[in-house]
N, C-alpha and C. Protein backbone atom coordinates (compact mmCIF):
# COMPACT_ATOMS: atom_id res chain seq x y z
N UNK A 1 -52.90 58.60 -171.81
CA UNK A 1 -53.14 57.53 -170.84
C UNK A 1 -53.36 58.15 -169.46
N UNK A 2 -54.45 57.81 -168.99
CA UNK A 2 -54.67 58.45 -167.57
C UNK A 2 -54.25 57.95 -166.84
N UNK A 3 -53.35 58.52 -165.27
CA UNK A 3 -52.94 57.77 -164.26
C UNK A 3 -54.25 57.43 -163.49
N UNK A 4 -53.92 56.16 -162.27
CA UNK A 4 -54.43 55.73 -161.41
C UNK A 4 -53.88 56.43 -160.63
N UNK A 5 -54.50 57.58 -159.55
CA UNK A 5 -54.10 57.72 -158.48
C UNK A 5 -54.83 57.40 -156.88
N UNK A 6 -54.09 56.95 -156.30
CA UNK A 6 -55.19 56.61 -155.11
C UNK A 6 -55.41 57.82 -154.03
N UNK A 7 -56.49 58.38 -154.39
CA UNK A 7 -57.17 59.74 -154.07
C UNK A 7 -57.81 58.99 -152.82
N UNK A 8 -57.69 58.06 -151.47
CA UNK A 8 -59.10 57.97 -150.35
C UNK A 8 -58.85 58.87 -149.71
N UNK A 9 -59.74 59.29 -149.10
CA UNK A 9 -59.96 60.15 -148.35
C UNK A 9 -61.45 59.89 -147.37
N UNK A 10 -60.16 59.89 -145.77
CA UNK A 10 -61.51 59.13 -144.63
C UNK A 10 -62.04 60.93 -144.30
N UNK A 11 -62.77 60.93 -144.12
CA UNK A 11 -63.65 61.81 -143.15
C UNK A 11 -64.60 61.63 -141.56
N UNK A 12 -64.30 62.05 -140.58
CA UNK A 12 -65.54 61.82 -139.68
C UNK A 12 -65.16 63.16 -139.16
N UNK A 13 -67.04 63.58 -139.02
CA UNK A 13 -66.85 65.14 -138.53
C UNK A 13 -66.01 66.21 -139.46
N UNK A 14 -65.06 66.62 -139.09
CA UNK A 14 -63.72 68.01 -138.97
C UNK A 14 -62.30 67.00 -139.19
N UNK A 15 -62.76 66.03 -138.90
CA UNK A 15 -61.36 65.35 -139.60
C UNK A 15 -61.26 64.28 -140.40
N UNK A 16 -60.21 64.96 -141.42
CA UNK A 16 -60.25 64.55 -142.60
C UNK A 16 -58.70 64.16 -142.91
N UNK A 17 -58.44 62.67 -143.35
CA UNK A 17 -57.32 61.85 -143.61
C UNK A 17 -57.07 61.42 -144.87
N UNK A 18 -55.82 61.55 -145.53
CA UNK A 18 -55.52 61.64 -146.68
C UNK A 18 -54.28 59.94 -146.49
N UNK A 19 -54.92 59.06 -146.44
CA UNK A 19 -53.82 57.95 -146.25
C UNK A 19 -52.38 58.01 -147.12
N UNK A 20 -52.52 58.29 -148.14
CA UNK A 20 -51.41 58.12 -149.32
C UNK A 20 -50.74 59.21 -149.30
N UNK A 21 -51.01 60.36 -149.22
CA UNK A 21 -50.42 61.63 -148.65
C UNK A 21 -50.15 61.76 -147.41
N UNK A 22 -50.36 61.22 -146.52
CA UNK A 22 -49.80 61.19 -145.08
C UNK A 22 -50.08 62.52 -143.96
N UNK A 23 -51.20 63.16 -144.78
CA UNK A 23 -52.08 64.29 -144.04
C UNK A 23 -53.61 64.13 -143.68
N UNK A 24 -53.41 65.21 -142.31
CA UNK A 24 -54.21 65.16 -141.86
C UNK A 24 -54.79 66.15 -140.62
N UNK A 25 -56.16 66.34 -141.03
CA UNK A 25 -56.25 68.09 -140.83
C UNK A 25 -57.81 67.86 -140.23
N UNK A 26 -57.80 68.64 -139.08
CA UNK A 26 -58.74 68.96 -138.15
C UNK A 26 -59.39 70.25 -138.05
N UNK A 27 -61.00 70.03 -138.14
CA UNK A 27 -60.92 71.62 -138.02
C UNK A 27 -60.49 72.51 -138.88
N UNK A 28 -59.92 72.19 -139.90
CA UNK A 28 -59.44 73.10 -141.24
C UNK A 28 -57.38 72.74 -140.90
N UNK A 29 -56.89 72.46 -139.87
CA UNK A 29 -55.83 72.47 -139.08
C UNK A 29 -55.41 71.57 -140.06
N UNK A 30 -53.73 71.74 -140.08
CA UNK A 30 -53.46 70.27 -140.69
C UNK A 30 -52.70 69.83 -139.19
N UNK A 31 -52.86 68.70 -138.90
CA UNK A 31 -51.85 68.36 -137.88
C UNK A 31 -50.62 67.67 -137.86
N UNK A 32 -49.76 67.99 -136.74
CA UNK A 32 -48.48 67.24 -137.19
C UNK A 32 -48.69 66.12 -136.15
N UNK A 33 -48.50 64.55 -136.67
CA UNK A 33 -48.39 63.23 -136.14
C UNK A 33 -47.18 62.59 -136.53
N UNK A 34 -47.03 61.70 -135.80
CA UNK A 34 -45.84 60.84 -135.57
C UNK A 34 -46.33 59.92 -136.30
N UNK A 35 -45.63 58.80 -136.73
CA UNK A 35 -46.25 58.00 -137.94
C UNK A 35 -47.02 56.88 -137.02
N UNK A 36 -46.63 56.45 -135.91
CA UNK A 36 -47.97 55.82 -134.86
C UNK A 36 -48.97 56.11 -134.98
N UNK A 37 -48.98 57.65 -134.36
CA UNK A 37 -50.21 58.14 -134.13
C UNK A 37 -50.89 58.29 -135.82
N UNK A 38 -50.16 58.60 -136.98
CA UNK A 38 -51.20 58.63 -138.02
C UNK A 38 -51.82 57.12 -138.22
N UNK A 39 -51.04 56.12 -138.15
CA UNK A 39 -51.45 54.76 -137.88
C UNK A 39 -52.64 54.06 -137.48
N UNK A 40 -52.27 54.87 -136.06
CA UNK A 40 -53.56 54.76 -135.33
C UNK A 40 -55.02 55.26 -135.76
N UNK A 41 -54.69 57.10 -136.08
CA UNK A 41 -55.79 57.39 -136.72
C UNK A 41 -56.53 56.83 -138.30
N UNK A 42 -55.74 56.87 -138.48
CA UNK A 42 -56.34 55.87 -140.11
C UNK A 42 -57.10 54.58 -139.53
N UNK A 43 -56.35 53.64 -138.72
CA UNK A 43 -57.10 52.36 -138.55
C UNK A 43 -58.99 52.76 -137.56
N UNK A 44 -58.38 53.86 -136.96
CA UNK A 44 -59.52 54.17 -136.40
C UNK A 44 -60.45 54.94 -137.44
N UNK A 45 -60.05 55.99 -137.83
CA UNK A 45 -61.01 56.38 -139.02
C UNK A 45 -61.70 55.14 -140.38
N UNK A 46 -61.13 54.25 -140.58
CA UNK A 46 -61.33 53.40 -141.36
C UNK A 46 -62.56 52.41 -140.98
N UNK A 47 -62.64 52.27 -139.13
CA UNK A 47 -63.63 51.89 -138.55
C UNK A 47 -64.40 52.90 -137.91
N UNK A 48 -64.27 53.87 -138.26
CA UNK A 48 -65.21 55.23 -137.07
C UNK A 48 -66.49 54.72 -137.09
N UNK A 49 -67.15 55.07 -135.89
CA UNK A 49 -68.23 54.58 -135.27
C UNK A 49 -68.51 53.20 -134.70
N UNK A 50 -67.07 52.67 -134.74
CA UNK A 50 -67.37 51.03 -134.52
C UNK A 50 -66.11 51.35 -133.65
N UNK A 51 -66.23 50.10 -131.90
CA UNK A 51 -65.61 49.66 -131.26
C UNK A 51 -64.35 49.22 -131.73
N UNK A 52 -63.08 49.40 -131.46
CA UNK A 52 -62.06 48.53 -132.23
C UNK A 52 -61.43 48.11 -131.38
N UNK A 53 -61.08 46.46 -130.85
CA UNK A 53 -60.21 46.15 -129.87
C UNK A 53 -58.49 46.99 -129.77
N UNK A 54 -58.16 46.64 -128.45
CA UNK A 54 -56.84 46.96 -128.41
C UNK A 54 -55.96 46.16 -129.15
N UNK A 55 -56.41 45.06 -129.18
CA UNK A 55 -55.51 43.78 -129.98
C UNK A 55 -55.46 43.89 -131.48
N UNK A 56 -56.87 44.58 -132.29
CA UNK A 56 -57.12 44.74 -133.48
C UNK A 56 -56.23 46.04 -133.81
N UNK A 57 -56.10 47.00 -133.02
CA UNK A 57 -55.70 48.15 -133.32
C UNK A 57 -54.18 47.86 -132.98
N UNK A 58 -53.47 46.89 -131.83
CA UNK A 58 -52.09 47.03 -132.47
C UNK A 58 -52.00 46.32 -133.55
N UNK A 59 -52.67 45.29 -134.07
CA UNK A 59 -52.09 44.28 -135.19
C UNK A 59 -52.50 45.70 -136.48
N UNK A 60 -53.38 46.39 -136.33
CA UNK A 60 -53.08 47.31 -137.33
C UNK A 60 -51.94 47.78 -137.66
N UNK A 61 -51.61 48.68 -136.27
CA UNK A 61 -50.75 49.49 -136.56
C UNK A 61 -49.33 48.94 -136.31
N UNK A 62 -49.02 48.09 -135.25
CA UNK A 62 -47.80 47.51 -135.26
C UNK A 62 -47.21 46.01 -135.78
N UNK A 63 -48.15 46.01 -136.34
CA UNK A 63 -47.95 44.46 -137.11
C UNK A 63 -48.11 43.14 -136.33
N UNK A 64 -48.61 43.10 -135.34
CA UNK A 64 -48.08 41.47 -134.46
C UNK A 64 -49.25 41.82 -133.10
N UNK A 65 -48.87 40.70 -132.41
CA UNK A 65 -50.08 40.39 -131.71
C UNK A 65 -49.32 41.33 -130.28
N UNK A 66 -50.58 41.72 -129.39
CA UNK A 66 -50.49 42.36 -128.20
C UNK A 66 -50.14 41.78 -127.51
N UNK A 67 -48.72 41.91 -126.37
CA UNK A 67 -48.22 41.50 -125.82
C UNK A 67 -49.22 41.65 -124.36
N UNK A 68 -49.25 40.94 -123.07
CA UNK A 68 -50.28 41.10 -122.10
C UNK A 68 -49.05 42.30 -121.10
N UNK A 69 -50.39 43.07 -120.74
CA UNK A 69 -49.45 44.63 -120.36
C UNK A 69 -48.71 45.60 -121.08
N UNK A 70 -48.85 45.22 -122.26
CA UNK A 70 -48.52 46.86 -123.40
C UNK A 70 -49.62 47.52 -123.34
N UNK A 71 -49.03 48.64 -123.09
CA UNK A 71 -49.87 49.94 -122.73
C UNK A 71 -49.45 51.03 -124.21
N UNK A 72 -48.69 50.22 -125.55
CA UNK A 72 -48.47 51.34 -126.19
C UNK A 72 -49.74 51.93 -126.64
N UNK A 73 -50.27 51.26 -127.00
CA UNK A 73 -52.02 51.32 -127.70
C UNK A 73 -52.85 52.29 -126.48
N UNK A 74 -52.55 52.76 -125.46
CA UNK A 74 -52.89 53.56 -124.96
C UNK A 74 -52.42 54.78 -125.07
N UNK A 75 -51.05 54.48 -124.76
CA UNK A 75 -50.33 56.02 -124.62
C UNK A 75 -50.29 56.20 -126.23
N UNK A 76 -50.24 56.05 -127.18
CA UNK A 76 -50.70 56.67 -128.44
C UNK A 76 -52.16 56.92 -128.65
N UNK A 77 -52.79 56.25 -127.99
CA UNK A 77 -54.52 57.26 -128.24
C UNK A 77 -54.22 58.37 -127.48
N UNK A 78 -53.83 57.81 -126.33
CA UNK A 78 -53.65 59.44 -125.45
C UNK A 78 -53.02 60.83 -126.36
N UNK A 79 -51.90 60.02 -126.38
CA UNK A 79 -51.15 61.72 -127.78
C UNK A 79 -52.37 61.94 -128.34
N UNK A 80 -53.19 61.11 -129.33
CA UNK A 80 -53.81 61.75 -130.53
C UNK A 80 -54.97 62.30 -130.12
N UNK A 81 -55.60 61.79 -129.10
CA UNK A 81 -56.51 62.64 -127.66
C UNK A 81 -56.40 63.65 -127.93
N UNK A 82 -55.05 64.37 -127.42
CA UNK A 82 -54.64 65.89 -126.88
C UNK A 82 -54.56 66.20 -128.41
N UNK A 83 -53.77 65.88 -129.03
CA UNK A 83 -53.56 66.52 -130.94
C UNK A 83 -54.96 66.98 -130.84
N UNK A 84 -56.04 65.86 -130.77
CA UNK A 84 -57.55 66.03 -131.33
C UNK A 84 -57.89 67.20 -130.65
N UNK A 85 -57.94 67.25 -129.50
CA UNK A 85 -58.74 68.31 -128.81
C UNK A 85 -58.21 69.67 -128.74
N UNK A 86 -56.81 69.55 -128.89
CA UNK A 86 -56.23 70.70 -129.12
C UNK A 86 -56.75 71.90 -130.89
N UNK A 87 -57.06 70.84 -131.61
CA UNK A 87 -57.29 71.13 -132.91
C UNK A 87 -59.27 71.32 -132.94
N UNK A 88 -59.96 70.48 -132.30
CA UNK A 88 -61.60 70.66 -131.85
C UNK A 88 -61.48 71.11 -130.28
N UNK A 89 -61.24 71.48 -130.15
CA UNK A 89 -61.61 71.31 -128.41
C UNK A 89 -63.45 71.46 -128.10
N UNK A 90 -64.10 71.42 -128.97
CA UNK A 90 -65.65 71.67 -128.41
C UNK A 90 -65.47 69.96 -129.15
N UNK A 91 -64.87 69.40 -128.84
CA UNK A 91 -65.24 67.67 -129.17
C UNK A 91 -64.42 66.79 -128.43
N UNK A 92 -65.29 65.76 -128.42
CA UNK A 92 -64.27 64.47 -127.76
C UNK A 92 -64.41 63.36 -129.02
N UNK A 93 -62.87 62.76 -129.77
CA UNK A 93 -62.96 62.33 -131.06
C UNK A 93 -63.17 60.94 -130.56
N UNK A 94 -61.91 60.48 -129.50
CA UNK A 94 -61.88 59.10 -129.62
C UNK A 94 -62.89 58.74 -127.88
N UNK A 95 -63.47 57.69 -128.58
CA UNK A 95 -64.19 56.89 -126.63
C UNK A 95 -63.52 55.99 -126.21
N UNK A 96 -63.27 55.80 -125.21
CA UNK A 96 -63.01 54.47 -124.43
C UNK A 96 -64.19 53.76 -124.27
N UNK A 97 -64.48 52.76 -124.49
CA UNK A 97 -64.76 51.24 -124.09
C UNK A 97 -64.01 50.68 -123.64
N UNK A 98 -64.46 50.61 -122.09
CA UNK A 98 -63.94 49.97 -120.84
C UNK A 98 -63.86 48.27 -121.63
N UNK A 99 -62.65 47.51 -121.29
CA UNK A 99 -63.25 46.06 -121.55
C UNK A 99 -63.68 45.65 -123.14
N UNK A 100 -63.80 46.81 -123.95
CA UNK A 100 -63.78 46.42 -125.21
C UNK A 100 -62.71 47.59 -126.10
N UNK A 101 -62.48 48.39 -126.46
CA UNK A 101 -61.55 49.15 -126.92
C UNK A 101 -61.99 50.04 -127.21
N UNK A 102 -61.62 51.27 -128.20
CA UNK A 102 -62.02 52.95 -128.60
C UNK A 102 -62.61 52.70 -130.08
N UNK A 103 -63.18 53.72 -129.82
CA UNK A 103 -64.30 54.16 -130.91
C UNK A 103 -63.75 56.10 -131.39
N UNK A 104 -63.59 55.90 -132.58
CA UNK A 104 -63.75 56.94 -133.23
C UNK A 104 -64.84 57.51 -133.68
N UNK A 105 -65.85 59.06 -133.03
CA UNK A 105 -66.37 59.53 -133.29
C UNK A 105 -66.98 61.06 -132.82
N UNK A 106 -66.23 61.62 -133.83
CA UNK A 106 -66.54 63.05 -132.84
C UNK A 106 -67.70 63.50 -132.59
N UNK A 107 -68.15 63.98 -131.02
CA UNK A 107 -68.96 64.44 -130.34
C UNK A 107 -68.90 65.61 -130.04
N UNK A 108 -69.92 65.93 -129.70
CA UNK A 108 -69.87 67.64 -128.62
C UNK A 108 -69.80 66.79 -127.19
N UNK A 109 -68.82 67.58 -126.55
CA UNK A 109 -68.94 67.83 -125.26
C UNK A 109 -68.44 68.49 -124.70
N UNK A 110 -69.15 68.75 -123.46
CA UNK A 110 -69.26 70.25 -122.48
C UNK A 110 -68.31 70.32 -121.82
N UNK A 111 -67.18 70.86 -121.87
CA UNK A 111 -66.15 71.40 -120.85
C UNK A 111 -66.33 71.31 -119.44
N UNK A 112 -67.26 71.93 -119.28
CA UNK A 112 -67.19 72.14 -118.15
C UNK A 112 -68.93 71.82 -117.60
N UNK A 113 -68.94 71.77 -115.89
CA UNK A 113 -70.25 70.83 -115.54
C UNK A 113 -71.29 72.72 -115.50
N UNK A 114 -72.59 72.38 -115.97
CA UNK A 114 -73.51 73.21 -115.64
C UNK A 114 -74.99 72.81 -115.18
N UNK A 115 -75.53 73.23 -114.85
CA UNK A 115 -76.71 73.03 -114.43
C UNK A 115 -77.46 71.60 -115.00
N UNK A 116 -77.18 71.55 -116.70
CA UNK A 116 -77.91 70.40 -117.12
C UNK A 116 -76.67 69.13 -117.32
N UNK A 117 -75.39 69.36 -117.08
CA UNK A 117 -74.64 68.07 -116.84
C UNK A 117 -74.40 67.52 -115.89
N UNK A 118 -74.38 66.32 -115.71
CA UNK A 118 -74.33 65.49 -114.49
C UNK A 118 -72.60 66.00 -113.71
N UNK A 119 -72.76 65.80 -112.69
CA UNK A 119 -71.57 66.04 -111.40
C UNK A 119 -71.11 65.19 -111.23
């Protein structure tokens, strides 16, 4: 009798999320997250390339509706920000959308300003 095992596995770019195993590895990296921040990244990987409100992304991850002035949904992208870039640093994973929320999708971008980036 063969088992059912639930093998998903999200990918965007260099990072790659193992929901049911609770790993998750950048860059070849596995990283260590707090169970928020894997939270977070799953709900965002699950939508990568698509806008996800702040309100959608706490009812993901914290179960219940956004209180007006919780900033947790920030300061946990922020952690997984630095995790991310620390593990790609020639990428920026998550975007802000001003007024609409973050987007998961890793990019190149330039460190630093040169001749052909804007000032």
């Amino acid at each position: 009798m063969a088992m059912e095992i639930d093998a998903e596995v999200l990918q965007a770019g260099e990072i790659e999320v193992r929901p049911a195993d609770g790993l998750v590895s950048a860059g070849g990296r596995v990283l260590n997250l707090s169970v928020r921040e894997f939270q977070l990244l799953v709900a965002l990987m699950r939508h990568a390339g698509r806008i996800v409100s702040r309100e959608d992304l706490h009812r993901l991850v914290w179960g219940g509706e956004l209180r007006r002035g919780d900033r947790s949904i920030d300061v946990y992208v922020h952690k997984l920000r630095v995790k991310l870039e620390a593990a790609l640093p020639d990428l920026t994973c998550i975007h802000t959308h001003v007024g609409f929320g973050y987007r998961l999708a890793p990019e190149r971008s330039p460190r630093f300003h040169n001749e052909g980036t804007a000032r």
